[in-house]
PDB file of N, CA and C in Angstrom:
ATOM      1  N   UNK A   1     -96.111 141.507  28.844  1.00  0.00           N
ATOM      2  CA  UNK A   1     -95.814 140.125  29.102  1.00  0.00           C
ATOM      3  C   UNK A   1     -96.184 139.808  30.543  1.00  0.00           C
ATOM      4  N   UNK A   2     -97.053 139.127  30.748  1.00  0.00           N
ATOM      5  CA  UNK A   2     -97.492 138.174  32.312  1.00  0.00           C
ATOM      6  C   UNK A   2     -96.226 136.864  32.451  1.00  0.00           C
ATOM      7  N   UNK A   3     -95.733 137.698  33.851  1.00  0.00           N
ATOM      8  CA  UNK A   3     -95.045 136.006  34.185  1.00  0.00           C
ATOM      9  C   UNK A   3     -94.975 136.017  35.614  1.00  0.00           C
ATOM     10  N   UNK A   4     -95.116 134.633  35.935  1.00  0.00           N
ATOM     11  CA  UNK A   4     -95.547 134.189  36.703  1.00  0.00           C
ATOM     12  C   UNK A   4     -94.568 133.009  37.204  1.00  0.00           C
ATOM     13  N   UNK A   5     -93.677 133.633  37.866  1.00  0.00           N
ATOM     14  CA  UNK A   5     -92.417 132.601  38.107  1.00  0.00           C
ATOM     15  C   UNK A   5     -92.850 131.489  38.922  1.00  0.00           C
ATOM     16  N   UNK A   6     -93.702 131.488  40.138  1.00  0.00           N
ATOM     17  CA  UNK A   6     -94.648 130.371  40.650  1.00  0.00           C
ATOM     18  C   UNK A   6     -94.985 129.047  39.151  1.00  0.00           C
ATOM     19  N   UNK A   7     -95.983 129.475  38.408  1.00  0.00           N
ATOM     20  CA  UNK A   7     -96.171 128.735  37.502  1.00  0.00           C
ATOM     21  C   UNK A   7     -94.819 127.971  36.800  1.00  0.00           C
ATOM     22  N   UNK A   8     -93.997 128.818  36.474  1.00  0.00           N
ATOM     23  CA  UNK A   8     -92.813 128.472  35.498  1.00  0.00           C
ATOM     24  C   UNK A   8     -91.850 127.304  36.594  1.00  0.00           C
ATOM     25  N   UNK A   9     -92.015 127.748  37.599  1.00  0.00           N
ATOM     26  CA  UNK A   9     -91.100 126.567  38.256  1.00  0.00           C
ATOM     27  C   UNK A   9     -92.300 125.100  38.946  1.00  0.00           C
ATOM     28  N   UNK A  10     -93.415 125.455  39.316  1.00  0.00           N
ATOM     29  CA  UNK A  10     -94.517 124.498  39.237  1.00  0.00           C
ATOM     30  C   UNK A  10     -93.987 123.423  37.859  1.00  0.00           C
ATOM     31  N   UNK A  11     -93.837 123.895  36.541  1.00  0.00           N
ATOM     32  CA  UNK A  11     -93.698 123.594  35.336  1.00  0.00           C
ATOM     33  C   UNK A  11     -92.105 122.627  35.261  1.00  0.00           C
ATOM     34  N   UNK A  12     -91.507 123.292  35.426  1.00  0.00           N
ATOM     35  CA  UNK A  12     -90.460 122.659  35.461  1.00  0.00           C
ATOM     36  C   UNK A  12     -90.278 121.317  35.979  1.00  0.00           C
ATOM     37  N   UNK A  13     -90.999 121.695  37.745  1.00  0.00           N
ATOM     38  CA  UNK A  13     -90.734 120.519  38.598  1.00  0.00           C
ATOM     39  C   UNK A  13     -91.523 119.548  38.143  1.00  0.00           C
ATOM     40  N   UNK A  14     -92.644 119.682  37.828  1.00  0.00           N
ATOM     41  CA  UNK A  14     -93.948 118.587  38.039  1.00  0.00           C
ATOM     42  C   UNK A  14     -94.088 118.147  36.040  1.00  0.00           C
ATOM     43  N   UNK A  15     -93.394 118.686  35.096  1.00  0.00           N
ATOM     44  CA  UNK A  15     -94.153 118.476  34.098  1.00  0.00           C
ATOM     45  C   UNK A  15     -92.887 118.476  33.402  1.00  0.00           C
ATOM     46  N   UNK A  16     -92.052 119.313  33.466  1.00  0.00           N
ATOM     47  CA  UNK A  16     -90.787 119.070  31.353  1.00  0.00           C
ATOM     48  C   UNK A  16     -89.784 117.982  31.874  1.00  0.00           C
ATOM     49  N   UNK A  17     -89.443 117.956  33.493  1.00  0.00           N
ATOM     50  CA  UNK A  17     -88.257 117.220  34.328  1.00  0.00           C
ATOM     51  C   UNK A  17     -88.911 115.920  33.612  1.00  0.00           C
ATOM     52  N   UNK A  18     -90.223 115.033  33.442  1.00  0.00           N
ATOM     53  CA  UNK A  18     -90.629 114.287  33.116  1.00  0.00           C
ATOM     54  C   UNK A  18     -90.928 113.998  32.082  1.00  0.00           C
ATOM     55  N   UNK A  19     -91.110 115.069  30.914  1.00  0.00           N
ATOM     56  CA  UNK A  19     -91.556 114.780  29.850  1.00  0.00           C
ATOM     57  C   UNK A  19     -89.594 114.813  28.666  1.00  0.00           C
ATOM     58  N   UNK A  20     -90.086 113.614  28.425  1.00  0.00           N
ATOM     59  CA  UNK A  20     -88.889 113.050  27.335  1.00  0.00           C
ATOM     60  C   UNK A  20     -89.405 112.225  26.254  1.00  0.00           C
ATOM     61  N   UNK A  21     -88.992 113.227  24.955  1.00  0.00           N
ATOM     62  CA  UNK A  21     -89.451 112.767  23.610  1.00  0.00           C
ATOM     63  C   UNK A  21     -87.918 111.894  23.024  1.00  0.00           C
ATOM     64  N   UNK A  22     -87.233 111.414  23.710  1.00  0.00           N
ATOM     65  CA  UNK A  22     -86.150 110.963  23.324  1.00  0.00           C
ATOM     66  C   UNK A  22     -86.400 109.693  22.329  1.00  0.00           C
ATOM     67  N   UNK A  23     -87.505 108.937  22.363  1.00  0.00           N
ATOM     68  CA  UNK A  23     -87.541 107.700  21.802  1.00  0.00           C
ATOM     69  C   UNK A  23     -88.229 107.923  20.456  1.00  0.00           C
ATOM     70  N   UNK A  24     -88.764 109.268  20.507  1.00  0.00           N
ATOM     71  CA  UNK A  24     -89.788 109.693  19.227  1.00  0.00           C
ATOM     72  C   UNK A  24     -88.530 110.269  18.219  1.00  0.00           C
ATOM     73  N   UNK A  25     -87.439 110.683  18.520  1.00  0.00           N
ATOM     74  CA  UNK A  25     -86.786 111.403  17.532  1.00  0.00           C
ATOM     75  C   UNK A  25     -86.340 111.062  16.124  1.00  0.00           C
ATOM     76  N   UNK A  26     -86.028 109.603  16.179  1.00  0.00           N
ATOM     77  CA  UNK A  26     -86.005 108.486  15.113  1.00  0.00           C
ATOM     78  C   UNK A  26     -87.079 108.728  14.382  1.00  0.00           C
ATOM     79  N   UNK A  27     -88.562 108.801  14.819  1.00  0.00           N
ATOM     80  CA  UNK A  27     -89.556 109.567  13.944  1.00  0.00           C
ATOM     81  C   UNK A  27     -89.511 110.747  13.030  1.00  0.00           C
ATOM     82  N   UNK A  28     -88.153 111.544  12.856  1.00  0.00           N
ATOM     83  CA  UNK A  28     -88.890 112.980  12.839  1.00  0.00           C
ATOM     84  C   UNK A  28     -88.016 112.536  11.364  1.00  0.00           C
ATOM     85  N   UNK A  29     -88.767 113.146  10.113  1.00  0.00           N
ATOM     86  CA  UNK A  29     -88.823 113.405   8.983  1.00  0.00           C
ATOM     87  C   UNK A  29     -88.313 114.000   7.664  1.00  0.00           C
ATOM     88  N   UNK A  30     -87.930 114.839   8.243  1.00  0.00           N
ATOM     89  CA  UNK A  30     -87.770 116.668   7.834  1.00  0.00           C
ATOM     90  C   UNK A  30     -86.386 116.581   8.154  1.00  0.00           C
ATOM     91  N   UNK A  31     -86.213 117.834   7.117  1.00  0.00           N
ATOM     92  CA  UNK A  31     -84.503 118.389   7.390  1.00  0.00           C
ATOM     93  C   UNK A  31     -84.980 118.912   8.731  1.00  0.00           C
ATOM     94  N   UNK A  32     -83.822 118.287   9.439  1.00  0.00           N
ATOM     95  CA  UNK A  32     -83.894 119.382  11.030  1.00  0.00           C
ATOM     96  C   UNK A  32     -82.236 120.092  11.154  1.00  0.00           C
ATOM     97  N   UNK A  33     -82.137 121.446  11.506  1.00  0.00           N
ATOM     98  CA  UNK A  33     -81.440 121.608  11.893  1.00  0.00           C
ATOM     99  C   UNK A  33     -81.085 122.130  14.135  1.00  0.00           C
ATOM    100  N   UNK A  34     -80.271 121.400  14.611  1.00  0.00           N
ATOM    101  CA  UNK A  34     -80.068 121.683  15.940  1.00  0.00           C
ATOM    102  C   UNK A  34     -79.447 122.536  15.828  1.00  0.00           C
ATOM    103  N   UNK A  35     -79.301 123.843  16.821  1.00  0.00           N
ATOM    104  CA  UNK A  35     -78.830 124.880  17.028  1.00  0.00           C
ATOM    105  C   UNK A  35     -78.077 125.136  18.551  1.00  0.00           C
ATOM    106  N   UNK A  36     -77.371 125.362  18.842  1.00  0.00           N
ATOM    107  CA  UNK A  36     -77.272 125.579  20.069  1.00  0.00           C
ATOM    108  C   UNK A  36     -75.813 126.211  20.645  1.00  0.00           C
ATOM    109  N   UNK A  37     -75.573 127.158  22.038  1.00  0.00           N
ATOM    110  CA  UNK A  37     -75.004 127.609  22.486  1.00  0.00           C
ATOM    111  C   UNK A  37     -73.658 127.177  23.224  1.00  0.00           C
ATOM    112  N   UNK A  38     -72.608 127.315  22.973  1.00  0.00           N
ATOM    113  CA  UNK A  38     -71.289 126.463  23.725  1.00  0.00           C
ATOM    114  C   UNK A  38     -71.749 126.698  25.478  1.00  0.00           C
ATOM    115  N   UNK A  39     -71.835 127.716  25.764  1.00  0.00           N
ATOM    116  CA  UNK A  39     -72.258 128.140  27.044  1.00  0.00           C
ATOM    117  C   UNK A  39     -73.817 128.197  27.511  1.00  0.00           C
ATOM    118  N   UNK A  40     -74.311 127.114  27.190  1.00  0.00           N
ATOM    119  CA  UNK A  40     -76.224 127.505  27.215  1.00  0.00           C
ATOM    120  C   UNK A  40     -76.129 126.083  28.743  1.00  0.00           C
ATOM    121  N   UNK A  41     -76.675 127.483  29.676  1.00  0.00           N
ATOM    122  CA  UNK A  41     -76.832 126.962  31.017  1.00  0.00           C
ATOM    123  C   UNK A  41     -78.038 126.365  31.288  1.00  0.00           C
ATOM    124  N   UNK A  42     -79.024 126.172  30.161  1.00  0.00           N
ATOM    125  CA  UNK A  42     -80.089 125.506  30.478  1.00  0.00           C
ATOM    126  C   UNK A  42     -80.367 124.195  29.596  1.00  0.00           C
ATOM    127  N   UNK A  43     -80.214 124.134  28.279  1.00  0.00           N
ATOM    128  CA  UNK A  43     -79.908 122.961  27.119  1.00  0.00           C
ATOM    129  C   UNK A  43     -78.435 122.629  27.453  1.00  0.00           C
ATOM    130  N   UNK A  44     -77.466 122.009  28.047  1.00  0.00           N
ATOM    131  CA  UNK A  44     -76.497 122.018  27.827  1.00  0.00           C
ATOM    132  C   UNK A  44     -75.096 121.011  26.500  1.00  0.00           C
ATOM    133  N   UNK A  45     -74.963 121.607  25.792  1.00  0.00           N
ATOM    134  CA  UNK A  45     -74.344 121.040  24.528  1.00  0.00           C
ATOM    135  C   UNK A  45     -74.352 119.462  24.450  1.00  0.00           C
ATOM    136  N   UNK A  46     -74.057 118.691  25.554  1.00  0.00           N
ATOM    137  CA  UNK A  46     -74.884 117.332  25.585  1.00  0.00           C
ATOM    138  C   UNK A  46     -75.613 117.083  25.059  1.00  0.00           C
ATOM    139  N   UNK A  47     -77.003 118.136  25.726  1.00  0.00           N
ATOM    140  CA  UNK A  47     -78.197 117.453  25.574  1.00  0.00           C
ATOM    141  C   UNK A  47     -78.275 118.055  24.271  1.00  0.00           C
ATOM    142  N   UNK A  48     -77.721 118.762  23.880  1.00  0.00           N
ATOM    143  CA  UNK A  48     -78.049 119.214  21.984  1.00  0.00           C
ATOM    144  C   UNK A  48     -77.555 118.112  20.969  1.00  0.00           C
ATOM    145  N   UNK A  49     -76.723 117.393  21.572  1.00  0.00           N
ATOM    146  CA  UNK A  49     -76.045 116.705  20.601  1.00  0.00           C
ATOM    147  C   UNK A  49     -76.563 115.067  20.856  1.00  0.00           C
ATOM    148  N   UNK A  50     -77.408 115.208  22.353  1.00  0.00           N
ATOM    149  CA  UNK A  50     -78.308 114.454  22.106  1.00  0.00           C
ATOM    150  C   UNK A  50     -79.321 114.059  21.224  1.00  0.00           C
ATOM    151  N   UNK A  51     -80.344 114.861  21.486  1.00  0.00           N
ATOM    152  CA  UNK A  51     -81.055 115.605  20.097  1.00  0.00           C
ATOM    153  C   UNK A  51     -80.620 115.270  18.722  1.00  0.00           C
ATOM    154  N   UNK A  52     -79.501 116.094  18.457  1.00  0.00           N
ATOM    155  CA  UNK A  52     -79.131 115.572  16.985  1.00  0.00           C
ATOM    156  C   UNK A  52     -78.846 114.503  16.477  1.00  0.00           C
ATOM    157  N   UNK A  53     -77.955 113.313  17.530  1.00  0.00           N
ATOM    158  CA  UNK A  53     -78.059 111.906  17.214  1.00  0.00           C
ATOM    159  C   UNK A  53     -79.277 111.132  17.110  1.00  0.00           C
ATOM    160  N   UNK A  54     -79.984 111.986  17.434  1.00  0.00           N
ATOM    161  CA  UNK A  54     -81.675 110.999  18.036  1.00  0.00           C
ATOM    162  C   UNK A  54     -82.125 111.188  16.246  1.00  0.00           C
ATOM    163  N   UNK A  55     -81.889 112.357  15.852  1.00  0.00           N
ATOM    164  CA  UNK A  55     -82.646 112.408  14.298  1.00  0.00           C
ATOM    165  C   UNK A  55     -81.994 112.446  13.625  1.00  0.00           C
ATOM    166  N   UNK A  56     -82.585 111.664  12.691  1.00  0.00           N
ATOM    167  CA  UNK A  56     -81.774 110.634  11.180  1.00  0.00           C
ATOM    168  C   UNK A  56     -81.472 111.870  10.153  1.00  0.00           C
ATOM    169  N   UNK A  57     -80.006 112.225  10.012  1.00  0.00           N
ATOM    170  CA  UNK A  57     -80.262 113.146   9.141  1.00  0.00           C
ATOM    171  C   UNK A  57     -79.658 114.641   9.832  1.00  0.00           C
ATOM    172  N   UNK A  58     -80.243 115.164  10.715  1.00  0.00           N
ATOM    173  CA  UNK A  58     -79.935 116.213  11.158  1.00  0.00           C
ATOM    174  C   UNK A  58     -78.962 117.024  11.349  1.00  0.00           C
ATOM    175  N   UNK A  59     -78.724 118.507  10.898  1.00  0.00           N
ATOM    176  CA  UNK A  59     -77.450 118.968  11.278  1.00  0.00           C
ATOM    177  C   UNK A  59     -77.241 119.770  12.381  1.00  0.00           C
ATOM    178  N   UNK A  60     -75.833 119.838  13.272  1.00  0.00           N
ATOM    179  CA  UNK A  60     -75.607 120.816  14.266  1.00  0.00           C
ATOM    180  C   UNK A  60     -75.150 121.664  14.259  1.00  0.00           C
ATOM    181  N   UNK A  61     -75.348 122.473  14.622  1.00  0.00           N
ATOM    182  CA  UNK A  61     -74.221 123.763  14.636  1.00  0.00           C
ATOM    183  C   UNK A  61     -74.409 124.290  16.476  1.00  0.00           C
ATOM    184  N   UNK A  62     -72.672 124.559  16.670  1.00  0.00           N
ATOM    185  CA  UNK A  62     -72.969 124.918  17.978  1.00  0.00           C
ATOM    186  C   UNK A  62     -71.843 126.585  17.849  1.00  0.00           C
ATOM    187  N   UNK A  63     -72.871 127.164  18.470  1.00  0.00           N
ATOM    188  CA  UNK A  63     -72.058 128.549  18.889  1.00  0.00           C
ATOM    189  C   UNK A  63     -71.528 128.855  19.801  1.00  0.00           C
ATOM    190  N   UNK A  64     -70.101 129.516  19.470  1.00  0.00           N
ATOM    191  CA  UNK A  64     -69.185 129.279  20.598  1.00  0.00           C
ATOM    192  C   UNK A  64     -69.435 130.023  21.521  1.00  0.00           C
ATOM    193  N   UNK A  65     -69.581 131.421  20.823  1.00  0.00           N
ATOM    194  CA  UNK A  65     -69.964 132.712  21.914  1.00  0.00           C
ATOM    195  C   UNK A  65     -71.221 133.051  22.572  1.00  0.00           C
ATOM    196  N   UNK A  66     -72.112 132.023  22.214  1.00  0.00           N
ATOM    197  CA  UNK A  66     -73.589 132.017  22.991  1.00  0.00           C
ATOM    198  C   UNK A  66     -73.848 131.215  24.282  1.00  0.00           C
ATOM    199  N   UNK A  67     -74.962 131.912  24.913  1.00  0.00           N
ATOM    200  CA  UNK A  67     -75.572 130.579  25.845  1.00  0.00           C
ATOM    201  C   UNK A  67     -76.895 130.530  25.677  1.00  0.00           C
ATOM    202  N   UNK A  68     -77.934 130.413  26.295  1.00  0.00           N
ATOM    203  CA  UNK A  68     -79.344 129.967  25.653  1.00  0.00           C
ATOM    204  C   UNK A  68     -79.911 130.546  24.577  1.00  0.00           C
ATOM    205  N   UNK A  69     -79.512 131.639  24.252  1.00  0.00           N
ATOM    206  CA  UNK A  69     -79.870 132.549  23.318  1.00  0.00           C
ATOM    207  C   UNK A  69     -78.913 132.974  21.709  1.00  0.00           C
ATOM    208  N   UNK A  70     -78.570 132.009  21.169  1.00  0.00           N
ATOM    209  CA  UNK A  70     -77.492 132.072  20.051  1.00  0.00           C
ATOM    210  C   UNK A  70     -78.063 133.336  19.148  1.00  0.00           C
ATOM    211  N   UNK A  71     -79.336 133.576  18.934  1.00  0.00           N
ATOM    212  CA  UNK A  71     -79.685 134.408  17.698  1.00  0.00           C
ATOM    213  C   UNK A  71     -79.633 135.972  18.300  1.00  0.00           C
ATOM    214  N   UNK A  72     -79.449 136.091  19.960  1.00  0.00           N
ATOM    215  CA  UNK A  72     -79.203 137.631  20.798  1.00  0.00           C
ATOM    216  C   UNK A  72     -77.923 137.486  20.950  1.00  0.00           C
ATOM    217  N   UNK A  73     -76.976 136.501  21.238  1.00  0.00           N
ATOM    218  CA  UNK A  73     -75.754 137.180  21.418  1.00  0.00           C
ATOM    219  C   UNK A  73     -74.620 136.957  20.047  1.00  0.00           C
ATOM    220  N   UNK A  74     -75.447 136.003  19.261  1.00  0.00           N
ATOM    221  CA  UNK A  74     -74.536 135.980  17.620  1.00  0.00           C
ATOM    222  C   UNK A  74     -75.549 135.997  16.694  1.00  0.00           C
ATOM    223  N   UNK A  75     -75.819 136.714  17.221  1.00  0.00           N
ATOM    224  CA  UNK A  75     -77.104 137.741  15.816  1.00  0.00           C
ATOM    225  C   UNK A  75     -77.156 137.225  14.592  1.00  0.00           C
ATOM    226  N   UNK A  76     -75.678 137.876  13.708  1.00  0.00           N
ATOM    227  CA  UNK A  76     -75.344 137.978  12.363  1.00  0.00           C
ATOM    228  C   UNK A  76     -75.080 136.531  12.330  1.00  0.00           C
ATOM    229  N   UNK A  77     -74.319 135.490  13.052  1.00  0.00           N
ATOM    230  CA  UNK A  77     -73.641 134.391  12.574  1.00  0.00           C
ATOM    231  C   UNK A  77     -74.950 133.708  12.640  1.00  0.00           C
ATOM    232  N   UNK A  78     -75.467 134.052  13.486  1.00  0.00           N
ATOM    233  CA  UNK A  78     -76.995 132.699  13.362  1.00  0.00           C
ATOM    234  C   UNK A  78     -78.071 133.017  12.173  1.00  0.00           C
ATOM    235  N   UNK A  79     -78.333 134.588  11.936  1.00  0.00           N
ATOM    236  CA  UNK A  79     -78.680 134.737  10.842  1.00  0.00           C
ATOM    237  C   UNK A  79     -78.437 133.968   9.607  1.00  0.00           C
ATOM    238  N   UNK A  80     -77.131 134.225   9.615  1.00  0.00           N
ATOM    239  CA  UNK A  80     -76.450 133.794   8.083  1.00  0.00           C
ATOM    240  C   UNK A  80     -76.550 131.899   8.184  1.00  0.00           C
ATOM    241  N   UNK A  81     -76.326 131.783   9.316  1.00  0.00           N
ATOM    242  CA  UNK A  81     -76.401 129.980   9.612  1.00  0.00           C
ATOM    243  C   UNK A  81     -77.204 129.403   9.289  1.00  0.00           C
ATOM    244  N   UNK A  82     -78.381 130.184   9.690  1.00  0.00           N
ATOM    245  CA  UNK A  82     -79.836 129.606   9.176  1.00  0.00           C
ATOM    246  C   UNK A  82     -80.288 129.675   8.082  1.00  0.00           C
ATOM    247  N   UNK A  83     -80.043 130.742   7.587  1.00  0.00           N
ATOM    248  CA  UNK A  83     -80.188 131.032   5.830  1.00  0.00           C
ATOM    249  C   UNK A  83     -79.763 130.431   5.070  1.00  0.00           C
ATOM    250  N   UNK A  84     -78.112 130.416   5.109  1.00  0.00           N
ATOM    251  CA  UNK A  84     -77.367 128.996   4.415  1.00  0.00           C
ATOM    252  C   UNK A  84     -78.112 127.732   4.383  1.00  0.00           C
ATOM    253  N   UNK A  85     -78.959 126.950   5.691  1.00  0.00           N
ATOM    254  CA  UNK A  85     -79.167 126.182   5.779  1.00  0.00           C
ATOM    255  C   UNK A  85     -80.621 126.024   4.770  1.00  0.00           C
ATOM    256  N   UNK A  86     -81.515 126.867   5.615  1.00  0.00           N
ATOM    257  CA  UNK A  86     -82.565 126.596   4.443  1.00  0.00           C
ATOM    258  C   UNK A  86     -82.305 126.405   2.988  1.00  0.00           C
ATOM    259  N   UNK A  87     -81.153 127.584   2.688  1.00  0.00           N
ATOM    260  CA  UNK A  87     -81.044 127.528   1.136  1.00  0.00           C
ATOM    261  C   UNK A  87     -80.376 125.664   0.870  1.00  0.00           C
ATOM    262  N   UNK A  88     -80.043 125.376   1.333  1.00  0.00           N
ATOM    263  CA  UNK A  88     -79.491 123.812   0.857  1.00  0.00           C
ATOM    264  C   UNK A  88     -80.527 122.787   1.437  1.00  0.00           C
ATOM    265  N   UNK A  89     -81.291 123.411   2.380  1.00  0.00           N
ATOM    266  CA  UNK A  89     -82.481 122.430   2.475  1.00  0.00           C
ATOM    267  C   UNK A  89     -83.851 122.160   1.743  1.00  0.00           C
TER     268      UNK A  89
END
């Protein structure tokens, strides 16, 4: 893996801080499901539940014992979360 923390914060500052699909979400189609971490120091549960109000339809699930990473620190529960879900989607 190449990383290049220069680039990644270049990125941050100059390009995602600005880019907001917030008005497109009403667009989106599809079963969506939002996922996200009680403790996620970078999406923070706000902005997830932002997200999920933005699309018509969508379900949330938030994990209590995670932070950016729900499927490394609740493995099995996100497993099974997601599976459930497809199967009814």
């Amino acid at each position: 893996m190449i990383r290049c923390f220069e680039t990644a914060n270049y990125t941050l500052k100059h390009c995602l801080l600005r880019y907001d699909v917030r008005e497109h979400l009403g667009g989106i189609k599809v079963p969506t499901l939002v996922m996200n971490g009680r403790e996620d120091w970078d999406t923070v549960l706000e902005q997830a539940e932002l997200v999920h109000r933005g699309i018509p339809g969508s379900d949330f699930v938030v994990f209590k014992d995670s932070g950016h990473e729900p499927f490394a620190d609740e493995t099995e529960l996100f497993i099974e979360t997601l599976i459930d879900w497809i199967e009814k989607n």
